[in-house]
C-alpha atoms as a PDB file:
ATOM      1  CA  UNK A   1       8.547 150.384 243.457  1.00  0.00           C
ATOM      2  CA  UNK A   2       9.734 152.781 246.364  1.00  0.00           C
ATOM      3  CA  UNK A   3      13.380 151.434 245.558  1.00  0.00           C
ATOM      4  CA  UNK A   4      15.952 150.678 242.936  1.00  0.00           C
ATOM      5  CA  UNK A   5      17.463 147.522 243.307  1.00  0.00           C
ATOM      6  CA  UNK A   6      21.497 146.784 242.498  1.00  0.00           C
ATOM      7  CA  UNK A   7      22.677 143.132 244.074  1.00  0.00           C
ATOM      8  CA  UNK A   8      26.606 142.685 243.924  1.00  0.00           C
ATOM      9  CA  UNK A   9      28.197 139.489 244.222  1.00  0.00           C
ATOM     10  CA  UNK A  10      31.020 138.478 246.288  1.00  0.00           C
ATOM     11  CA  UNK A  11      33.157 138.093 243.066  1.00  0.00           C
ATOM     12  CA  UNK A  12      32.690 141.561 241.997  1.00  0.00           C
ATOM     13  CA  UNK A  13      33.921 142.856 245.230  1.00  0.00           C
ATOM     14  CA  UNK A  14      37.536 144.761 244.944  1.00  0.00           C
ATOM     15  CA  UNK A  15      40.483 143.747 247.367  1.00  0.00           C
ATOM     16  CA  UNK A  16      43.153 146.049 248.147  1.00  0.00           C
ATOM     17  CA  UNK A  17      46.440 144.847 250.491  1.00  0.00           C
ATOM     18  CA  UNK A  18      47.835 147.459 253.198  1.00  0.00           C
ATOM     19  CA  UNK A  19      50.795 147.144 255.902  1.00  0.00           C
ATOM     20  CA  UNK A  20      48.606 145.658 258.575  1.00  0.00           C
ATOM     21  CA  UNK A  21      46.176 142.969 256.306  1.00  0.00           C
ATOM     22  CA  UNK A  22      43.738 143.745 253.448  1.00  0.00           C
ATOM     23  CA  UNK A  23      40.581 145.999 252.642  1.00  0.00           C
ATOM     24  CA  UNK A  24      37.978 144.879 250.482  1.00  0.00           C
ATOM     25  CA  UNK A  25      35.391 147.959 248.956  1.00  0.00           C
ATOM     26  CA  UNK A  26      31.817 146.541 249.438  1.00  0.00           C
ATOM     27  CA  UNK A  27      29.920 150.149 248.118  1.00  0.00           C
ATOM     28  CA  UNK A  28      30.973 153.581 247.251  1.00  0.00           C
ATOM     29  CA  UNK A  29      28.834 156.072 246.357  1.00  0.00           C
ATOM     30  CA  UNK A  30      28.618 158.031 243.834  1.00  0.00           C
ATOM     31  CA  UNK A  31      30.130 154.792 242.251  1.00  0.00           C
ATOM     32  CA  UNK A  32      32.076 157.007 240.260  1.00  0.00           C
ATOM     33  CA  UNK A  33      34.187 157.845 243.135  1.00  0.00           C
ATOM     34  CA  UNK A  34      37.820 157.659 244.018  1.00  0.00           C
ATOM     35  CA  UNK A  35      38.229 156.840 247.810  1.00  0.00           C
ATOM     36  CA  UNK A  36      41.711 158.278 247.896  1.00  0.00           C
ATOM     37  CA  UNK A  37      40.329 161.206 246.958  1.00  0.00           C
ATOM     38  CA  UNK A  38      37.666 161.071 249.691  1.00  0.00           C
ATOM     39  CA  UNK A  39      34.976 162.506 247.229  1.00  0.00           C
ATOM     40  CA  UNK A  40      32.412 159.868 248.183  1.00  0.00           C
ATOM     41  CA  UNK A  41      29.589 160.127 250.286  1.00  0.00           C
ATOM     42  CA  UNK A  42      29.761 157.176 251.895  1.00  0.00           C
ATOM     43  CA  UNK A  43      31.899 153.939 251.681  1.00  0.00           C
ATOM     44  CA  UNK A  44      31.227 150.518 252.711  1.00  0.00           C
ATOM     45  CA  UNK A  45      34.409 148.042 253.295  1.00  0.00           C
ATOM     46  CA  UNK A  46      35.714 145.012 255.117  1.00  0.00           C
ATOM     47  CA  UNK A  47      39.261 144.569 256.157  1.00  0.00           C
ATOM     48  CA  UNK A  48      41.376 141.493 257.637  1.00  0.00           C
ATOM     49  CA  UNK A  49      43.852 143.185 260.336  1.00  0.00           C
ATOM     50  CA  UNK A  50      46.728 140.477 260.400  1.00  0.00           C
ATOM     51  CA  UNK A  51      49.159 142.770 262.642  1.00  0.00           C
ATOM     52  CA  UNK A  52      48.607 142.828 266.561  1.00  0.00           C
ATOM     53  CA  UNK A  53      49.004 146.512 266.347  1.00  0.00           C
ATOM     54  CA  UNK A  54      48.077 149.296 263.589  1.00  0.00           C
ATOM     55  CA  UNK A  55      47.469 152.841 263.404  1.00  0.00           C
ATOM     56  CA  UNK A  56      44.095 153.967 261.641  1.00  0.00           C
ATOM     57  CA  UNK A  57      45.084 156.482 257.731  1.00  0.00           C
ATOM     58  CA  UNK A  58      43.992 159.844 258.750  1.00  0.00           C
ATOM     59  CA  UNK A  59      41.119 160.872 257.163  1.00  0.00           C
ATOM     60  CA  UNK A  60      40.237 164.294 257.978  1.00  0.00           C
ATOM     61  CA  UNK A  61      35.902 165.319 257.464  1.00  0.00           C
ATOM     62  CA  UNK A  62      35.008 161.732 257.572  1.00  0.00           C
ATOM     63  CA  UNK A  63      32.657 160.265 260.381  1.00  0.00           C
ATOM     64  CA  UNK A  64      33.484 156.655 260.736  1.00  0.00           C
ATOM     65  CA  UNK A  65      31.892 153.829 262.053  1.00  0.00           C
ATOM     66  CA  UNK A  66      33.225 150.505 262.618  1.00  0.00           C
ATOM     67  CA  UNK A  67      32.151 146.942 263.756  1.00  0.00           C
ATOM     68  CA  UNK A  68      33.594 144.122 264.600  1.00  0.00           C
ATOM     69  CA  UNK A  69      33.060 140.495 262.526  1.00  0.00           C
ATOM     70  CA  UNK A  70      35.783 138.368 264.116  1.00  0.00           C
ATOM     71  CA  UNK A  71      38.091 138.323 267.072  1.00  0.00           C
ATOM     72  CA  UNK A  72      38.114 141.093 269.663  1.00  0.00           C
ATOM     73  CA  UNK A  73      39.596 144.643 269.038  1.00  0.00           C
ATOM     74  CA  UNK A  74      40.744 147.685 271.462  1.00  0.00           C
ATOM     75  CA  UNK A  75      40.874 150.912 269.864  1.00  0.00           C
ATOM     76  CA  UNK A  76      42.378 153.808 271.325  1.00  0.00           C
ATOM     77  CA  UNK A  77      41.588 157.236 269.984  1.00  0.00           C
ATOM     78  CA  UNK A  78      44.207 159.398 271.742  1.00  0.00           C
ATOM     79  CA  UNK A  79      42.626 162.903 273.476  1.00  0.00           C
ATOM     80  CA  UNK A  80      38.903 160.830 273.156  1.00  0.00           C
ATOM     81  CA  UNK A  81      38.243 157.659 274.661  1.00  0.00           C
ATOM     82  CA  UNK A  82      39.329 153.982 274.564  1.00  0.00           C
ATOM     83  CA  UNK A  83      36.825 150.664 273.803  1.00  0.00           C
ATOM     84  CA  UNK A  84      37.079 146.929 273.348  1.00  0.00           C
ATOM     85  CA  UNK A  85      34.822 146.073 271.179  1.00  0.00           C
ATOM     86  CA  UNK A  86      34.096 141.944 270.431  1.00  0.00           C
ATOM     87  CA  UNK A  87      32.120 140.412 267.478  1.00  0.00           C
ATOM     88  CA  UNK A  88      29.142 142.656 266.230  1.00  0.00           C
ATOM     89  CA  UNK A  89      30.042 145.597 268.683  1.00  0.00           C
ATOM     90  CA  UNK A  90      30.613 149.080 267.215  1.00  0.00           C
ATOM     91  CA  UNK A  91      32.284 152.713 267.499  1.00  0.00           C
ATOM     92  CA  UNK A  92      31.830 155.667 266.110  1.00  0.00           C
ATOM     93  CA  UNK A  93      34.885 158.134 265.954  1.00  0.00           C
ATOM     94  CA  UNK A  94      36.547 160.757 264.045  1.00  0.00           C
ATOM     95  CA  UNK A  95      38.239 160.032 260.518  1.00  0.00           C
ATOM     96  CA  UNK A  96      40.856 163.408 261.696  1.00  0.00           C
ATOM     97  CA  UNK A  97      41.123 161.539 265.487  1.00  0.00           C
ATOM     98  CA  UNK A  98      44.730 159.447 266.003  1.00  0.00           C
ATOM     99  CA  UNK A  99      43.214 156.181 266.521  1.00  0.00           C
ATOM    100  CA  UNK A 100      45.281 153.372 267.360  1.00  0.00           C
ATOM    101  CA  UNK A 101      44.054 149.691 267.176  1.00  0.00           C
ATOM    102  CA  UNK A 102      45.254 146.140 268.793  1.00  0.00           C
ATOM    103  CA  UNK A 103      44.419 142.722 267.837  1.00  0.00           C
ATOM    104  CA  UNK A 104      43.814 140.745 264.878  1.00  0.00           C
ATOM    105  CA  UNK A 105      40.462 140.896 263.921  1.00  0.00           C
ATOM    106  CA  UNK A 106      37.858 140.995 260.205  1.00  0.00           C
ATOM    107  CA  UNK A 107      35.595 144.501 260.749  1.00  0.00           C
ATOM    108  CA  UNK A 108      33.101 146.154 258.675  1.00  0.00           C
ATOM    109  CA  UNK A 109      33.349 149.872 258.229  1.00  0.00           C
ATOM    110  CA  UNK A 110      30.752 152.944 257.360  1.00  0.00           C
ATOM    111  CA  UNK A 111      32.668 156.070 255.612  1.00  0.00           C
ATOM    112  CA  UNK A 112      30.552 159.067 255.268  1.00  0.00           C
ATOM    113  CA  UNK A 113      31.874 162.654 254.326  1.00  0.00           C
ATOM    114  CA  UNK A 114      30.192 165.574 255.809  1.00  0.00           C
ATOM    115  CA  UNK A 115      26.178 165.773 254.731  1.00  0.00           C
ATOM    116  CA  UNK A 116      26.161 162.358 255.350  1.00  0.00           C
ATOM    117  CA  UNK A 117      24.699 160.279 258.386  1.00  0.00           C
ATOM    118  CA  UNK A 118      23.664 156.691 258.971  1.00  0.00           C
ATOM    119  CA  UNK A 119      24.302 153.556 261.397  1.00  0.00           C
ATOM    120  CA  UNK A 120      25.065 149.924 261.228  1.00  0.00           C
ATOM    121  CA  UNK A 121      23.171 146.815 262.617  1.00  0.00           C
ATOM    122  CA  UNK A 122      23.777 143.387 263.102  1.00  0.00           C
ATOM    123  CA  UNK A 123      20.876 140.938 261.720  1.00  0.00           C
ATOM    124  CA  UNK A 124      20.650 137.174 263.018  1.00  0.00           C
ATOM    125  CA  UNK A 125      18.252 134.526 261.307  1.00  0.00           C
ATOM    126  CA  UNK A 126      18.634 131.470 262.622  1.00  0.00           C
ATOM    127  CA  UNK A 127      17.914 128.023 260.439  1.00  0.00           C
ATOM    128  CA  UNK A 128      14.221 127.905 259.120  1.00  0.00           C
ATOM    129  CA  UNK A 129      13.271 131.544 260.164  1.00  0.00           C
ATOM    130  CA  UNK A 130      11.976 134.786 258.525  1.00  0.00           C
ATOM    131  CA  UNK A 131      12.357 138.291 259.656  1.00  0.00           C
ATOM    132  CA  UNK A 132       9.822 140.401 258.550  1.00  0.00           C
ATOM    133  CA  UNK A 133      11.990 143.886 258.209  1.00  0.00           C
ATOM    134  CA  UNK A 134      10.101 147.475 258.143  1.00  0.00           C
ATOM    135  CA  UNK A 135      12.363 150.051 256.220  1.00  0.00           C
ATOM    136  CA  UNK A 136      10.397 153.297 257.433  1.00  0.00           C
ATOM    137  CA  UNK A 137      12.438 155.505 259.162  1.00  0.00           C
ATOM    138  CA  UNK A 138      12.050 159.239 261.042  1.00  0.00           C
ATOM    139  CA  UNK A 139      14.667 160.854 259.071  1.00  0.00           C
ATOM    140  CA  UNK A 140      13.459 164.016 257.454  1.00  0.00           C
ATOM    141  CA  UNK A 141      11.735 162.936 254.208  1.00  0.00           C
ATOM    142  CA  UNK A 142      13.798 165.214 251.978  1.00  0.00           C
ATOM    143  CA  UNK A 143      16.922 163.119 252.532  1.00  0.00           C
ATOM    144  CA  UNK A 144      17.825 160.653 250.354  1.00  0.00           C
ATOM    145  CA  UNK A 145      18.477 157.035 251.742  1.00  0.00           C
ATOM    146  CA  UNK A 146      20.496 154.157 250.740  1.00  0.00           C
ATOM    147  CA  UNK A 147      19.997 150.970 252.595  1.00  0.00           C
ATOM    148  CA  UNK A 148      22.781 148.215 252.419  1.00  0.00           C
ATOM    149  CA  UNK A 149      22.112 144.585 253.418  1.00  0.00           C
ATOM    150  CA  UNK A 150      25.678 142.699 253.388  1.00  0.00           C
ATOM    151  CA  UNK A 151      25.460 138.501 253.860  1.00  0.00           C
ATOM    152  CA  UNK A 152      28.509 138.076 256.031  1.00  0.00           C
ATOM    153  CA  UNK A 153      27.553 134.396 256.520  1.00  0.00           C
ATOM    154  CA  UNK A 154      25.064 131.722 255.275  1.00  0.00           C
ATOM    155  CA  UNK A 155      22.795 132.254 252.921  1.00  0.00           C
ATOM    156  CA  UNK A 156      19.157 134.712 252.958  1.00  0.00           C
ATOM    157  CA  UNK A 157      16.504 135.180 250.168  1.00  0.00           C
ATOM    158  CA  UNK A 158      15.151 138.561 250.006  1.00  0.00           C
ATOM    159  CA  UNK A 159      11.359 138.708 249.095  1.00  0.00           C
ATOM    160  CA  UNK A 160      10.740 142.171 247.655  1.00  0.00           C
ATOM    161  CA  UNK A 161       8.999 142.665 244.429  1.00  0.00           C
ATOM    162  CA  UNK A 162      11.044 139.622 243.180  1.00  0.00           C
ATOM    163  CA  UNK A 163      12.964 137.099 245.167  1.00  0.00           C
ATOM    164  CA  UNK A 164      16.795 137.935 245.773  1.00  0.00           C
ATOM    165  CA  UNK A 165      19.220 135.073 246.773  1.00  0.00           C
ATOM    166  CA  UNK A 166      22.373 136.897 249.237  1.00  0.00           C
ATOM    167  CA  UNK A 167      24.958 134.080 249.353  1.00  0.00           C
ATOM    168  CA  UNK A 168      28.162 135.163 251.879  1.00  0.00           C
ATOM    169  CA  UNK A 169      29.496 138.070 250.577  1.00  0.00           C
ATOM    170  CA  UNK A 170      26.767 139.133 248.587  1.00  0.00           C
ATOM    171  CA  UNK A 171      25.352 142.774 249.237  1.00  0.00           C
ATOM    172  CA  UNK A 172      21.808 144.121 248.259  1.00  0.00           C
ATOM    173  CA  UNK A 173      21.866 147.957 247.590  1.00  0.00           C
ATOM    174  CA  UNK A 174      18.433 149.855 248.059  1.00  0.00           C
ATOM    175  CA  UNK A 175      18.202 153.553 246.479  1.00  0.00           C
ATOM    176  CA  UNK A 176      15.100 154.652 247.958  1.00  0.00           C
ATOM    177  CA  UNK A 177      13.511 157.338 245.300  1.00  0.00           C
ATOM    178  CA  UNK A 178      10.056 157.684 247.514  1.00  0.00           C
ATOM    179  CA  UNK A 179       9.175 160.515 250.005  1.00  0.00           C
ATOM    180  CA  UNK A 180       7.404 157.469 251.195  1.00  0.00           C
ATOM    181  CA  UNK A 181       9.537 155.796 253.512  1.00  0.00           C
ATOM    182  CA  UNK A 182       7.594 152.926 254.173  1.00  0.00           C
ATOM    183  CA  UNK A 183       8.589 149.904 253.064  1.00  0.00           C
ATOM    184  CA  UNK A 184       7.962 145.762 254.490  1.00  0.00           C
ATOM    185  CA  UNK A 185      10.368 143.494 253.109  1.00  0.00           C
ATOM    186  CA  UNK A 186      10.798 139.517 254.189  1.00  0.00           C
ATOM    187  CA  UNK A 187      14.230 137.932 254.724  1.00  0.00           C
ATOM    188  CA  UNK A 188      14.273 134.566 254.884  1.00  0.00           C
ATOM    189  CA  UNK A 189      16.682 131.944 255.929  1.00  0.00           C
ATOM    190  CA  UNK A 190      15.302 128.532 254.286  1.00  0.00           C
ATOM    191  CA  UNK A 191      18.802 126.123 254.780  1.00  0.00           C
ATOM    192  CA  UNK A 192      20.568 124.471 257.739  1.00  0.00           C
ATOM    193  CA  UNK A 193      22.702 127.070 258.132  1.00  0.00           C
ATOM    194  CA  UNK A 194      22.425 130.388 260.367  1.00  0.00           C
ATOM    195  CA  UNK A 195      22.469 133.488 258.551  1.00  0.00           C
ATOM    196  CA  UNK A 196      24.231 136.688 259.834  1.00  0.00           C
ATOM    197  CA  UNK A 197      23.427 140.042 257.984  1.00  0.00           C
ATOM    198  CA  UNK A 198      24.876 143.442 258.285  1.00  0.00           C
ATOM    199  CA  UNK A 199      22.493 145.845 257.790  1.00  0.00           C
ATOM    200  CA  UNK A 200      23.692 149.514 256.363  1.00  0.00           C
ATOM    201  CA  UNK A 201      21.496 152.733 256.499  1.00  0.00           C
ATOM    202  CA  UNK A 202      23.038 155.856 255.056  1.00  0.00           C
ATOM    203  CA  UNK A 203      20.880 159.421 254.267  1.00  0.00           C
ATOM    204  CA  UNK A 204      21.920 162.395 253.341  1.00  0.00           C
ATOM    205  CA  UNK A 205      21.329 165.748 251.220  1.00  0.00           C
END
Protein backbone atom coordinates (compact mmCIF):
# COMPACT_ATOMS: atom_id res chain seq x y z
CA UNK A 1 0.00 0.00 0.00
CA UNK A 2 1.85 3.31 -1.09
CA UNK A 3 -1.11 5.20 0.76
CA UNK A 4 -3.24 5.48 3.83
CA UNK A 5 -6.68 5.76 3.15
CA UNK A 6 -9.29 8.15 5.37
CA UNK A 7 -12.89 8.66 3.37
CA UNK A 8 -15.13 11.43 5.10
CA UNK A 9 -18.65 11.72 4.50
CA UNK A 10 -20.64 14.66 3.70
CA UNK A 11 -22.30 14.41 7.20
CA UNK A 12 -19.15 14.65 9.04
CA UNK A 13 -18.25 17.80 7.33
CA UNK A 14 -18.29 21.06 9.81
CA UNK A 15 -20.31 24.29 8.77
CA UNK A 16 -19.44 27.55 10.08
CA UNK A 17 -21.79 30.93 9.19
CA UNK A 18 -19.87 34.37 8.43
CA UNK A 19 -21.25 38.00 7.40
CA UNK A 20 -21.26 37.28 3.70
CA UNK A 21 -22.73 33.26 3.61
CA UNK A 22 -21.20 30.10 5.16
CA UNK A 23 -17.83 28.02 5.18
CA UNK A 24 -17.83 24.46 5.44
CA UNK A 25 -14.07 22.70 6.58
CA UNK A 26 -13.60 19.75 4.12
CA UNK A 27 -9.68 18.81 5.57
CA UNK A 28 -7.24 20.31 7.90
CA UNK A 29 -4.15 19.04 8.52
CA UNK A 30 -2.58 18.17 11.17
CA UNK A 31 -6.30 17.35 12.08
CA UNK A 32 -5.46 18.51 15.34
CA UNK A 33 -5.41 21.98 14.17
CA UNK A 34 -7.18 25.18 14.99
CA UNK A 35 -7.70 27.28 11.75
CA UNK A 36 -8.05 30.48 13.70
CA UNK A 37 -4.93 29.91 14.84
CA UNK A 38 -3.53 29.33 11.34
CA UNK A 39 -1.26 26.41 12.66
CA UNK A 40 -2.29 24.07 9.85
CA UNK A 41 -0.54 23.15 6.93
CA UNK A 42 -3.05 23.15 4.69
CA UNK A 43 -6.91 23.57 4.75
CA UNK A 44 -9.50 22.45 2.45
CA UNK A 45 -13.10 24.35 2.56
CA UNK A 46 -16.18 25.31 0.62
CA UNK A 47 -18.12 28.44 1.19
CA UNK A 48 -21.66 29.81 -0.12
CA UNK A 49 -21.05 33.76 -0.70
CA UNK A 50 -24.76 35.07 -0.37
CA UNK A 51 -23.65 38.94 -0.39
CA UNK A 52 -22.94 40.67 -3.87
CA UNK A 53 -19.91 42.12 -2.30
CA UNK A 54 -17.31 40.86 0.51
CA UNK A 55 -13.93 41.50 1.57
CA UNK A 56 -11.55 38.34 1.91
CA UNK A 57 -10.20 37.82 6.43
CA UNK A 58 -6.63 38.69 6.22
CA UNK A 59 -4.55 35.98 6.60
CA UNK A 60 -1.05 36.92 6.67
CA UNK A 61 1.82 33.67 5.50
CA UNK A 62 -0.90 31.82 3.82
CA UNK A 63 -0.81 31.06 -0.05
CA UNK A 64 -4.34 30.65 -1.17
CA UNK A 65 -5.95 29.19 -3.92
CA UNK A 66 -9.43 29.38 -4.90
CA UNK A 67 -11.95 27.96 -7.51
CA UNK A 68 -15.01 28.57 -8.50
CA UNK A 69 -18.16 25.78 -8.22
CA UNK A 70 -21.14 28.01 -9.04
CA UNK A 71 -21.95 31.37 -10.48
CA UNK A 72 -19.26 33.75 -11.70
CA UNK A 73 -16.90 35.76 -9.34
CA UNK A 74 -14.51 39.00 -9.84
CA UNK A 75 -11.90 39.33 -7.38
CA UNK A 76 -9.90 42.27 -6.96
CA UNK A 77 -6.66 42.10 -5.06
CA UNK A 78 -5.80 45.80 -4.64
CA UNK A 79 -1.80 46.74 -5.62
CA UNK A 80 -1.92 43.01 -7.70
CA UNK A 81 -4.25 42.24 -10.30
CA UNK A 82 -8.00 41.76 -10.95
CA UNK A 83 -9.83 38.30 -12.54
CA UNK A 84 -13.28 36.97 -13.29
CA UNK A 85 -13.20 33.76 -12.78
CA UNK A 86 -16.57 31.39 -13.85
CA UNK A 87 -17.29 27.74 -12.78
CA UNK A 88 -14.06 25.55 -12.33
CA UNK A 89 -11.65 28.58 -12.99
CA UNK A 90 -9.00 29.41 -10.36
CA UNK A 91 -6.55 32.08 -8.64
CA UNK A 92 -3.89 31.99 -6.71
CA UNK A 93 -3.16 35.08 -4.40
CA UNK A 94 -1.82 36.20 -1.20
CA UNK A 95 -3.60 35.32 2.25
CA UNK A 96 -1.73 39.12 3.56
CA UNK A 97 -3.12 40.76 -0.10
CA UNK A 98 -6.58 43.08 0.38
CA UNK A 99 -8.69 41.09 -1.81
CA UNK A 100 -12.04 42.17 -2.52
CA UNK A 101 -14.72 39.87 -4.13
CA UNK A 102 -18.24 40.46 -6.12
CA UNK A 103 -20.95 38.13 -6.84
CA UNK A 104 -22.71 35.38 -5.30
CA UNK A 105 -21.11 32.34 -5.95
CA UNK A 106 -20.19 28.36 -3.99
CA UNK A 107 -16.00 28.12 -4.28
CA UNK A 108 -13.60 25.65 -3.12
CA UNK A 109 -10.49 26.86 -1.40
CA UNK A 110 -6.67 25.45 -0.82
CA UNK A 111 -4.99 27.03 2.53
CA UNK A 112 -1.41 26.25 2.87
CA UNK A 113 1.03 27.97 5.43
CA UNK A 114 4.53 28.49 4.42
CA UNK A 115 6.47 24.90 3.59
CA UNK A 116 3.54 24.06 1.94
CA UNK A 117 2.70 23.89 -1.93
CA UNK A 118 0.09 22.19 -4.07
CA UNK A 119 -2.72 22.93 -6.84
CA UNK A 120 -6.28 22.18 -7.57
CA UNK A 121 -7.99 20.43 -10.60
CA UNK A 122 -11.24 19.99 -11.87
CA UNK A 123 -12.18 16.18 -12.83
CA UNK A 124 -15.25 15.43 -15.26
CA UNK A 125 -16.64 11.75 -15.79
CA UNK A 126 -19.37 11.72 -17.73
CA UNK A 127 -22.29 8.80 -17.38
CA UNK A 128 -20.81 5.21 -17.96
CA UNK A 129 -17.06 6.30 -18.05
CA UNK A 130 -13.77 5.52 -16.18
CA UNK A 131 -10.75 7.63 -15.79
CA UNK A 132 -7.83 5.81 -15.30
CA UNK A 133 -5.81 8.47 -12.89
CA UNK A 134 -1.78 8.22 -12.48
CA UNK A 135 -0.77 9.78 -9.02
CA UNK A 136 3.12 10.04 -9.83
CA UNK A 137 4.29 13.30 -9.62
CA UNK A 138 7.95 15.31 -10.12
CA UNK A 139 7.95 16.79 -6.78
CA UNK A 140 11.12 16.06 -4.92
CA UNK A 141 10.65 12.60 -3.35
CA UNK A 142 11.46 13.74 0.18
CA UNK A 143 8.22 15.71 0.42
CA UNK A 144 5.41 14.37 1.81
CA UNK A 145 2.07 14.39 -0.26
CA UNK A 146 -1.50 14.41 0.52
CA UNK A 147 -3.88 13.95 -2.30
CA UNK A 148 -7.62 15.04 -1.83
CA UNK A 149 -10.40 13.83 -4.17
CA UNK A 150 -13.72 15.90 -3.18
CA UNK A 151 -17.26 14.56 -5.06
CA UNK A 152 -18.83 17.93 -5.65
CA UNK A 153 -21.57 16.21 -7.71
CA UNK A 154 -22.89 12.71 -8.67
CA UNK A 155 -21.61 9.87 -7.55
CA UNK A 156 -17.75 7.95 -8.38
CA UNK A 157 -16.39 4.56 -7.09
CA UNK A 158 -12.80 4.59 -6.43
CA UNK A 159 -11.00 1.24 -7.31
CA UNK A 160 -7.81 1.16 -5.24
CA UNK A 161 -6.90 -1.76 -3.17
CA UNK A 162 -10.65 -1.92 -2.23
CA UNK A 163 -13.56 -0.23 -3.87
CA UNK A 164 -14.55 3.32 -2.39
CA UNK A 165 -18.09 4.74 -3.09
CA UNK A 166 -17.70 9.12 -3.13
CA UNK A 167 -21.37 10.20 -3.01
CA UNK A 168 -21.66 14.40 -3.32
CA UNK A 169 -19.85 15.70 -0.68
CA UNK A 170 -17.85 12.89 0.11
CA UNK A 171 -13.92 13.41 0.15
CA UNK A 172 -11.19 10.62 -0.17
CA UNK A 173 -7.91 11.61 1.69
CA UNK A 174 -4.60 9.89 0.40
CA UNK A 175 -1.40 10.12 2.84
CA UNK A 176 1.16 8.93 0.60
CA UNK A 177 3.99 7.18 2.99
CA UNK A 178 6.13 5.86 -0.28
CA UNK A 179 9.28 7.52 -1.80
CA UNK A 180 7.55 5.77 -4.59
CA UNK A 181 5.32 8.10 -6.12
CA UNK A 182 3.77 5.99 -8.49
CA UNK A 183 0.54 5.12 -8.13
CA UNK A 184 -2.67 4.00 -10.97
CA UNK A 185 -5.92 4.31 -9.50
CA UNK A 186 -9.51 3.87 -11.53
CA UNK A 187 -12.44 6.25 -10.97
CA UNK A 188 -15.41 5.22 -12.21
CA UNK A 189 -18.73 6.73 -12.87
CA UNK A 190 -21.25 3.62 -13.26
CA UNK A 191 -24.95 5.74 -12.91
CA UNK A 192 -26.92 8.14 -15.13
CA UNK A 193 -25.59 10.88 -13.64
CA UNK A 194 -22.32 13.02 -14.52
CA UNK A 195 -19.80 13.12 -11.96
CA UNK A 196 -17.67 16.26 -11.18
CA UNK A 197 -14.54 15.78 -8.89
CA UNK A 198 -12.19 18.22 -7.36
CA UNK A 199 -9.02 16.94 -7.21
CA UNK A 200 -6.50 18.34 -4.27
CA UNK A 201 -2.63 17.83 -4.29
CA UNK A 202 -0.75 19.29 -1.37
CA UNK A 203 3.30 18.42 -0.49
CA UNK A 204 5.34 19.73 1.73
CA UNK A 205 8.35 19.27 4.34
Amino acid sequence: MTYDIKVIRKNEHKTSSWSGGSTTQLYIYPESSIYSELNFIFRVSSAKVSVNESTFTSLPGINRKIMILDGALNLKHEGHHEIKLNKFEQDSFKGEWLTKSYGKVTDFNLMMNKGCDGNLEHIKIDCKTLKNLNLSTNIDNNKKMIIIFYCLEGSVDINMDSLINLNEGDLLVLKNNSKNRLYNINISNNFEKKSNIIKVTTYFD
